[in-house]
Protein backbone atom coordinates (compact mmCIF):
# COMPACT_ATOMS: atom_id res chain seq x y z
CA UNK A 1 -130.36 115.79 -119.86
CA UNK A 2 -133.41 117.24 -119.27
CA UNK A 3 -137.53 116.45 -120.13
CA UNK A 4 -138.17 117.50 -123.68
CA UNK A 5 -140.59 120.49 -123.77
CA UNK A 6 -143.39 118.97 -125.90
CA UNK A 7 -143.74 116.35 -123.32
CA UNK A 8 -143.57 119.18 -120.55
CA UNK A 9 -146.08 120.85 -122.51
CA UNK A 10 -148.53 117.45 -122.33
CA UNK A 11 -147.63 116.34 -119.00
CA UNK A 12 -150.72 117.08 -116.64
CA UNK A 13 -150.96 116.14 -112.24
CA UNK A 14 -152.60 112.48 -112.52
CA UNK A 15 -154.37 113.75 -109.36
CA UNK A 16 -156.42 116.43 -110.38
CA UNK A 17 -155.39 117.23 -114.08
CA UNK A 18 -153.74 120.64 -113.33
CA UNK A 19 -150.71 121.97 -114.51
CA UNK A 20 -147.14 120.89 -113.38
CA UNK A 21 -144.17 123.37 -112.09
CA UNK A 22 -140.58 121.78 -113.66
CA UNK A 23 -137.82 122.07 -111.37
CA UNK A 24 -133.50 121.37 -112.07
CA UNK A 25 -132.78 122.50 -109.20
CA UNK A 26 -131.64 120.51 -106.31
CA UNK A 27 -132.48 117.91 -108.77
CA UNK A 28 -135.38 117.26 -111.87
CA UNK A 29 -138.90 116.84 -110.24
CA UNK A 30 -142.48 118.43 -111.18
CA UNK A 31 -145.01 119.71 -109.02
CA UNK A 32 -148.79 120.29 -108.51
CA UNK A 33 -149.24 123.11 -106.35
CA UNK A 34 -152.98 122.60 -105.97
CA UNK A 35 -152.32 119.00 -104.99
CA UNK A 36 -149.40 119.55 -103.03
CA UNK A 37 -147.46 116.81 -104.84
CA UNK A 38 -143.94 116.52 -106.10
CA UNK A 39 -143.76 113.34 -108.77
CA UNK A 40 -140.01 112.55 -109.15
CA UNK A 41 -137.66 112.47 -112.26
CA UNK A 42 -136.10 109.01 -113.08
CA UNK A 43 -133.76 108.82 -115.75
CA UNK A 44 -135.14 111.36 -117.84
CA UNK A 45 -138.97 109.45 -117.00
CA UNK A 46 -141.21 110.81 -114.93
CA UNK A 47 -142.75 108.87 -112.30
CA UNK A 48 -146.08 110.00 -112.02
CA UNK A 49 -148.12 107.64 -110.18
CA UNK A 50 -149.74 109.52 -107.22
CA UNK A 51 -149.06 106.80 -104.01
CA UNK A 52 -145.08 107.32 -104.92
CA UNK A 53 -145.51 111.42 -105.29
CA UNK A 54 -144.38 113.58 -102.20
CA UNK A 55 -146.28 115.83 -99.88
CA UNK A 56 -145.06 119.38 -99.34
């Protein structure tokens, strides 16, 4: 299963309020290009608390 699209609609980076890329593929994560932050998809939740969010 997938995020719902009215939350992917809402869902903002935590970091600097921009807008989030979603990505299935190799698996479910979201990113802030401006940030440079990937938040990871748990279970269909989104973790996005910015200390556990990768840098790319």
């Amino acid at each position: 299963m997938s995020l719902p699209p009215d939350l992917l609609e809402i869902l903002v980076c935590p970091k600097c309020k921009g807008p989030l890329e979603h990505r299935t593929a190799p698996q479910e994560t979201l990113v802030c290009h401006a940030c440079r932050l990937i938040y990871a998809v748990e279970d269909d939740i989104p973790i996005m608390l910015i200390d556990e969010a990768k840098h790319f």
